[in-house]
Protein backbone atom coordinates (compact mmCIF):
# COMPACT_ATOMS: atom_id res chain seq x y z
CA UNK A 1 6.44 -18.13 -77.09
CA UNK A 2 8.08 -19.38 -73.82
CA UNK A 3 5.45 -20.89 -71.33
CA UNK A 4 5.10 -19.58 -68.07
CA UNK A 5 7.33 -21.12 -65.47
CA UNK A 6 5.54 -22.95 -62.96
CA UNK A 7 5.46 -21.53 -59.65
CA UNK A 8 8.75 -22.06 -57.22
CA UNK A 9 8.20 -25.48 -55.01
CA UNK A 10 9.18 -24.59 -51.35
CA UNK A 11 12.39 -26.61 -50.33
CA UNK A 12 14.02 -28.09 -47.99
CA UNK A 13 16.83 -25.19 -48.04
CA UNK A 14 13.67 -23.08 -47.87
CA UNK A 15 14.95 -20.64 -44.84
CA UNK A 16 11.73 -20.57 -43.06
CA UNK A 17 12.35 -23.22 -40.70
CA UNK A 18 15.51 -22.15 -40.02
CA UNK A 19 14.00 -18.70 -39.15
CA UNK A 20 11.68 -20.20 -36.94
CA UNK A 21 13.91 -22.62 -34.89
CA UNK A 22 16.41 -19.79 -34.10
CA UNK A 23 13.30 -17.66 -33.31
CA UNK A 24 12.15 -20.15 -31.50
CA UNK A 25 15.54 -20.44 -29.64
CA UNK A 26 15.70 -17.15 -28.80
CA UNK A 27 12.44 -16.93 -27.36
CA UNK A 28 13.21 -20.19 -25.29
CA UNK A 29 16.11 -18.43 -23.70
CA UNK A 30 14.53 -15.06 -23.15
CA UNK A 31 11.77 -17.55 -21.40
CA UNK A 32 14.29 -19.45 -19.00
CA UNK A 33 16.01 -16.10 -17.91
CA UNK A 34 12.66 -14.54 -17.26
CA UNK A 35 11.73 -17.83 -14.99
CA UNK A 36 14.75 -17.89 -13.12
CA UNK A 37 14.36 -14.08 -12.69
CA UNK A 38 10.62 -14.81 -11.50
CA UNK A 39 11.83 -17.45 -9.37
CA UNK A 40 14.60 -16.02 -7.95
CA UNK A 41 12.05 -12.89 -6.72
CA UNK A 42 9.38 -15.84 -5.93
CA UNK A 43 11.61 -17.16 -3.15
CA UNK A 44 13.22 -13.99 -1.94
CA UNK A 45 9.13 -12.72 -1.35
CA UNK A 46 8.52 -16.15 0.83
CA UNK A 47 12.42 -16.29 2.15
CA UNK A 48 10.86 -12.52 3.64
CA UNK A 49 7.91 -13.83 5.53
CA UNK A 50 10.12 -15.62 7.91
CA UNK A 51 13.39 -13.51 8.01
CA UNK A 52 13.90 -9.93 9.63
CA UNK A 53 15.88 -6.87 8.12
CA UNK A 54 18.40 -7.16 11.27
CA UNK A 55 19.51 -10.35 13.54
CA UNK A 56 18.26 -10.93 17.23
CA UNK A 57 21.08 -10.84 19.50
CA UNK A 58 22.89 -14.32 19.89
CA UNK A 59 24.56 -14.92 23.43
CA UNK A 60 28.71 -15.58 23.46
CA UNK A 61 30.10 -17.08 26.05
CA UNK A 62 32.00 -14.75 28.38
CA UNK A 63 35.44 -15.75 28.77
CA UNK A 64 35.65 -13.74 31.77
CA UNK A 65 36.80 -15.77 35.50
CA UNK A 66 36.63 -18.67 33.04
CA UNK A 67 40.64 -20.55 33.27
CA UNK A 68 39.50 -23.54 35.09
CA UNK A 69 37.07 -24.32 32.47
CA UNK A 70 39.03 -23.29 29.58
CA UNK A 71 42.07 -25.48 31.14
CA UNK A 72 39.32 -28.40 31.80
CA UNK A 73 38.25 -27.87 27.99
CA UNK A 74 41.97 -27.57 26.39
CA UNK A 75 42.66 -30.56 28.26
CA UNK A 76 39.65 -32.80 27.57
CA UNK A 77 40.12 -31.74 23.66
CA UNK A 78 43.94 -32.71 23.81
CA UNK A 79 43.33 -35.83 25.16
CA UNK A 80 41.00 -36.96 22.45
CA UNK A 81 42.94 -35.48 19.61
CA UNK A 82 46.36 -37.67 21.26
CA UNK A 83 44.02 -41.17 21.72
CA UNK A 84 42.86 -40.21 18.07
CA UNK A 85 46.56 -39.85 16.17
CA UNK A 86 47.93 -42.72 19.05
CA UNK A 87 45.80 -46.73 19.15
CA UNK A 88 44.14 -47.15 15.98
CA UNK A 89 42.66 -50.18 17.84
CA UNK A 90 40.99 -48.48 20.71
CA UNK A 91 37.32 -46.81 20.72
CA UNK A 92 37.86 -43.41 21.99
CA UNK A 93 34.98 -40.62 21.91
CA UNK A 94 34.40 -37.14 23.34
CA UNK A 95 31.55 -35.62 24.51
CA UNK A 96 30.83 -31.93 25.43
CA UNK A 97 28.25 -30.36 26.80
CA UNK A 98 26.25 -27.52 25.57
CA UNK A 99 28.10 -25.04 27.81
CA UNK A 100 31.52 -26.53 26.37
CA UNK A 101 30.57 -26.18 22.88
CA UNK A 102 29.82 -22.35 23.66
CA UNK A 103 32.71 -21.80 25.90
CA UNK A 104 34.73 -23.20 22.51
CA UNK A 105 33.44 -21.03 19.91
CA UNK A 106 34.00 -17.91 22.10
CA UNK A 107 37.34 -19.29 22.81
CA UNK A 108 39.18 -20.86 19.61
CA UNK A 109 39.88 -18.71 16.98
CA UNK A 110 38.91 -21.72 14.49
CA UNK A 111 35.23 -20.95 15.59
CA UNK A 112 35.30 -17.27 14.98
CA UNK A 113 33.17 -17.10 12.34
CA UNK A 114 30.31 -18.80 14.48
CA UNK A 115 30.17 -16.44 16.93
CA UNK A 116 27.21 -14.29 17.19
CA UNK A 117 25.58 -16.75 14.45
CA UNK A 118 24.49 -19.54 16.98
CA UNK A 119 24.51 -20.77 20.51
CA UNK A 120 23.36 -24.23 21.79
CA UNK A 121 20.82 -24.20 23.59
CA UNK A 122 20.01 -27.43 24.94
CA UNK A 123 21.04 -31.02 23.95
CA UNK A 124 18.56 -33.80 24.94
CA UNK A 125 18.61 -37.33 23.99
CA UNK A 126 16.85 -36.80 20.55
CA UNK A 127 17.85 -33.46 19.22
CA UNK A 128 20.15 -30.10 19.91
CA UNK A 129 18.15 -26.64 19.71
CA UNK A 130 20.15 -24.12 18.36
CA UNK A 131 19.62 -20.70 18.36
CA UNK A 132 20.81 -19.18 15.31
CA UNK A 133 20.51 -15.63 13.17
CA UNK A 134 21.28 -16.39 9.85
CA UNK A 135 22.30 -13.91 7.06
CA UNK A 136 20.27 -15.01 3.83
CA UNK A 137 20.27 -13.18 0.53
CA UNK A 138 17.02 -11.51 -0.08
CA UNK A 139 15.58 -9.98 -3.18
CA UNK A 140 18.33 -9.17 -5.75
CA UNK A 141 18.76 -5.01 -6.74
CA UNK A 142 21.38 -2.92 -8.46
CA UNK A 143 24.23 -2.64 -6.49
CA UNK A 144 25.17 0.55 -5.11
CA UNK A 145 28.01 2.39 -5.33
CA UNK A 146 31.01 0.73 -3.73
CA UNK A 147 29.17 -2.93 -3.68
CA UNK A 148 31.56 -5.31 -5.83
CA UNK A 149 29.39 -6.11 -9.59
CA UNK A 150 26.15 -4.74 -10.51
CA UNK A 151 23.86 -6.80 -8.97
CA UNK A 152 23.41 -7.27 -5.29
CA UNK A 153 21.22 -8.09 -2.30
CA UNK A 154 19.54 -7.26 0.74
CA UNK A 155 20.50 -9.46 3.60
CA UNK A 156 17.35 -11.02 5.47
CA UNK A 157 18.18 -12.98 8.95
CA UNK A 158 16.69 -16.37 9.62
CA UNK A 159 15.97 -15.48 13.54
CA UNK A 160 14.74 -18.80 15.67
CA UNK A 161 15.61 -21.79 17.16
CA UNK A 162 17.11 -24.80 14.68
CA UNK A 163 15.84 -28.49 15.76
CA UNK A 164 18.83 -30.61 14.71
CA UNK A 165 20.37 -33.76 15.01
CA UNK A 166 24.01 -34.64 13.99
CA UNK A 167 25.27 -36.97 11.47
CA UNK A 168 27.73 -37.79 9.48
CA UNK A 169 28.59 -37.18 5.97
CA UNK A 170 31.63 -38.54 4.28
CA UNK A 171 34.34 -37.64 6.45
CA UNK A 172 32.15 -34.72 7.47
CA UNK A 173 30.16 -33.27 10.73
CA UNK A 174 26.86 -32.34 9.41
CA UNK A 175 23.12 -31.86 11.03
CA UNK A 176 19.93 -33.16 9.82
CA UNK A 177 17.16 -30.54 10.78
CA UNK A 178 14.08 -31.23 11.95
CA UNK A 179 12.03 -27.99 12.20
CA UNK A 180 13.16 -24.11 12.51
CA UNK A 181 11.05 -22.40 15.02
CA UNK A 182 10.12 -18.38 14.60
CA UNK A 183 8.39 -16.35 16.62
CA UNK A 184 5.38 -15.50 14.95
CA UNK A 185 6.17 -16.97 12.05
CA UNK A 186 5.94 -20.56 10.19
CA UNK A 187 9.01 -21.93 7.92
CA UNK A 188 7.59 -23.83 5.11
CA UNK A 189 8.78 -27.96 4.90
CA UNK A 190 10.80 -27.24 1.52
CA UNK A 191 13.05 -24.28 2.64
CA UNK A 192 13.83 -26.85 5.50
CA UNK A 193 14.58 -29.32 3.35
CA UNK A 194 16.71 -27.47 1.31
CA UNK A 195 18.86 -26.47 3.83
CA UNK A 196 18.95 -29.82 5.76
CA UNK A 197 21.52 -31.37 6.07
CA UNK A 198 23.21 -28.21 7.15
CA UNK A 199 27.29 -28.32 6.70
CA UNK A 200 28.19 -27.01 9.72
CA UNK A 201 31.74 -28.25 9.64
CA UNK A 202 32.11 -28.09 6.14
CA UNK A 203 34.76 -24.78 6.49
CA UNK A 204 36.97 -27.23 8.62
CA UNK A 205 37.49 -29.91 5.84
CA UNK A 206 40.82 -27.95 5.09
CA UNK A 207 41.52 -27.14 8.89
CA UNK A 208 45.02 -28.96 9.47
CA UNK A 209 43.92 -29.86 12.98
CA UNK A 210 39.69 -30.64 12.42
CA UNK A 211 39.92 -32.21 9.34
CA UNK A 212 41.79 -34.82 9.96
CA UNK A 213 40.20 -35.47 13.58
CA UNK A 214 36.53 -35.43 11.70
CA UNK A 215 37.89 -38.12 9.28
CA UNK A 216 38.53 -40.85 11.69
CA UNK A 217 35.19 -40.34 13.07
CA UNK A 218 32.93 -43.33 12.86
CA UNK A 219 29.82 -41.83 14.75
CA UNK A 220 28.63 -38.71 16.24
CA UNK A 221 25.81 -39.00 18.44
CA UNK A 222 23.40 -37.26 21.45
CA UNK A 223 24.12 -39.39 24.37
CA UNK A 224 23.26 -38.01 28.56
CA UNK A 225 22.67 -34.45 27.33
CA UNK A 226 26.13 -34.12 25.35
CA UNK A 227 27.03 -34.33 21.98
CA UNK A 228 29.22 -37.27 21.20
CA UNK A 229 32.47 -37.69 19.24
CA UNK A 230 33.49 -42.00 18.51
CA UNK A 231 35.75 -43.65 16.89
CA UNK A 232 35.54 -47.44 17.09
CA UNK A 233 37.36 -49.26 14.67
CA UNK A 234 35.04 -51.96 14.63
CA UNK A 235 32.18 -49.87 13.14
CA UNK A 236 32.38 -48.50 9.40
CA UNK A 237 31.56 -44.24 9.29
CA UNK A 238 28.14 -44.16 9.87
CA UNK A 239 26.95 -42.12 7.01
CA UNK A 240 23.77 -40.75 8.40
CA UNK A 241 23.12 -38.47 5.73
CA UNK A 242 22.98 -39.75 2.28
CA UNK A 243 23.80 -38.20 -0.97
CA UNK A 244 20.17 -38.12 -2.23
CA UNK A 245 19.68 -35.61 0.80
CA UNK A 246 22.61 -33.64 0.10
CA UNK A 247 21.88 -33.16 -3.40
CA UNK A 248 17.98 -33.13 -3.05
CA UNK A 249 17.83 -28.85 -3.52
CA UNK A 250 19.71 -28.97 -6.34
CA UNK A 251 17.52 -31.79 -7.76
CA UNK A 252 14.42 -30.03 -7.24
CA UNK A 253 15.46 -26.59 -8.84
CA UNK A 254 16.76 -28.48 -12.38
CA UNK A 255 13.94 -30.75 -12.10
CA UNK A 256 11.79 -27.25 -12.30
CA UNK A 257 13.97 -25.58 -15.02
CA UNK A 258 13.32 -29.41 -16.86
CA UNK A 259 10.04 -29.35 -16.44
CA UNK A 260 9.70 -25.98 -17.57
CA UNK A 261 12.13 -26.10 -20.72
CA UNK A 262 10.37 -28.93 -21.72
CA UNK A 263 6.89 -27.39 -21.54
CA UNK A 264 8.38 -24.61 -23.43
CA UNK A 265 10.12 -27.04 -26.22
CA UNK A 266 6.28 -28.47 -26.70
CA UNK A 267 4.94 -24.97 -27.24
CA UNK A 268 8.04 -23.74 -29.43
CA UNK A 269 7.76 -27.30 -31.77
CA UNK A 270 3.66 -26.99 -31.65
CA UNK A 271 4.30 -23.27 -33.28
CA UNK A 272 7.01 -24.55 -35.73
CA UNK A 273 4.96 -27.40 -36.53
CA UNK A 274 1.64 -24.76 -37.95
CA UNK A 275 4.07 -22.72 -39.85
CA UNK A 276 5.56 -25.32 -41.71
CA UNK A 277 1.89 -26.58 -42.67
CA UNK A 278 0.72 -22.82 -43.31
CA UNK A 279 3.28 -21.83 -45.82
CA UNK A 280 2.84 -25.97 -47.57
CA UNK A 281 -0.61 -25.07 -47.96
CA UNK A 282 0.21 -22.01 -49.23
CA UNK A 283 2.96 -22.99 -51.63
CA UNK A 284 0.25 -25.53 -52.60
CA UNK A 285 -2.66 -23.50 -53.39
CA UNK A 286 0.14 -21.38 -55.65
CA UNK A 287 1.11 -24.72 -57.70
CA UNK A 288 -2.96 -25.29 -58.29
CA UNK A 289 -3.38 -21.59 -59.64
């Protein structure tokens, strides 16, 4: 008579685990989309308690009765770009005043884009205020017919008054910002944060005329109610913004998805770990039968 065979030992090639870490996977994945989703709709709800649905009117400078200024400008611009390209030696600087930096983006075609956008202010010794309206993408939705992909956005406006000071940031004319003031409204530290320093200048980088002017800059300062342009060859590029600022948004956002892959990698291993020791047990209690 052939004895009974003992009951089957569970394995190493046992396809349990297997089952469970791609389960496991899966459900870590479905987790990270649904927390970028949430987050992504998180933001967009507090992004809305300080934007409008439409901008607030932002003042361009007429250009009207304006050719003694404009000549005044074209020629004060010239001048620097000529002592810039001419003694490499020399400290030579340029400072404009709030009305000139308005009376150039209404007038150069390089600064079309800022039009209607922004319009300084005021310049002091210790900051420029800015008023700006922003476009910002609020809460994503299907896109409707004609909009390019499927998904889309509603466009909120940051309307208010930037508190800014200029910098520098590897070859590049950047502003640190101190506070954004709304009416009626408050704009919370870390939406500041992440968009300070804001890159201004950053679309002139490949401008055959700004770029290479911003790259022999050494300092850019607020000096007698004007902003300020130097290059002194005796000073290294005063880097006034650092990369840790630049890159601090993106820091924070994968230091959340980190944190919150790696609470989910505990859970998913803590799950794995009582399966494994459920179906020992129970391949043990069938060896003892």
């Amino acid at each position: 008579m052939t004895p009974p065979k003992a009951p089957q030992q569970a394995t190493a090639r046992s396809p349990f685990a297997g089952c469970a870490i791609f389960i496991a996977a899966v459900a870590m994945m479905v987790f990270l989309i649904g927390f970028s989703i949430y987050s992504l709709f998180k933001q967009s709800d507090e992004i809305s308690k300080f934007t409008a649905a439409k901008p607030i009117p932002i003042a361009i400078q007429s250009l009207e009765d304006q050719e003694p200024r404009l000549n005044d400008l074209a020629e004060k611009l010239e001048k620097f770009r000529q002592d810039l390209n001419s003694d490499a030696d020399a400290e030579v600087s340029l400072a404009l005043t709030a009305d000139e930096l308005n009376l150039a983006i209404a007038a150069y075609p390089a600064f079309e884009d800022l039009r209607g956008t922004l319009h300084v202010a005021q310049i002091d010794s210790e900051s420029l205020r800015i008023l700006i309206a922003f476009p910002l993408n609020g809460a994503p939705r299907f896109a409707k017919d004609g909009e390019p992909g499927w998904i889309a956005s509603d466009i909120r406006y940051l309307n208010g008054t930037l508190i800014a000071r200029p910098g520098l940031f590897k070859k590049e004319v950047v502003i640190q910002i101190d506070a954004i003031e709304v009416p009626g409204a408050s704009v919370p530290p870390p939406f500041i944060g992440q968009m300070s320093p804001y890159r201004i200048a950053e679309r002139y980088l490949t401008d055959p005329l700004l770029g290479p002017a911003m790259a022999k800059l050494t300092r850019v300062s607020l000096t007698d109610g004007k902003l300020t342009f130097t290059r002194n060859p005796k000073e290294n590029p005063a880097d006034l913004i650092t990369n840790e600022e630049v890159d601090s948004a993106s820091r924070r956002l994968f230091a959340a998805l980190g944190m919150a892959a790696t609470l989910f990698l505990i859970f998913a291993a803590i799950v794995i770990f009582f399966s494994l020791r459920k179906k020992r047990i129970a391949s043990s209690d069938s060896s003892n039968t």
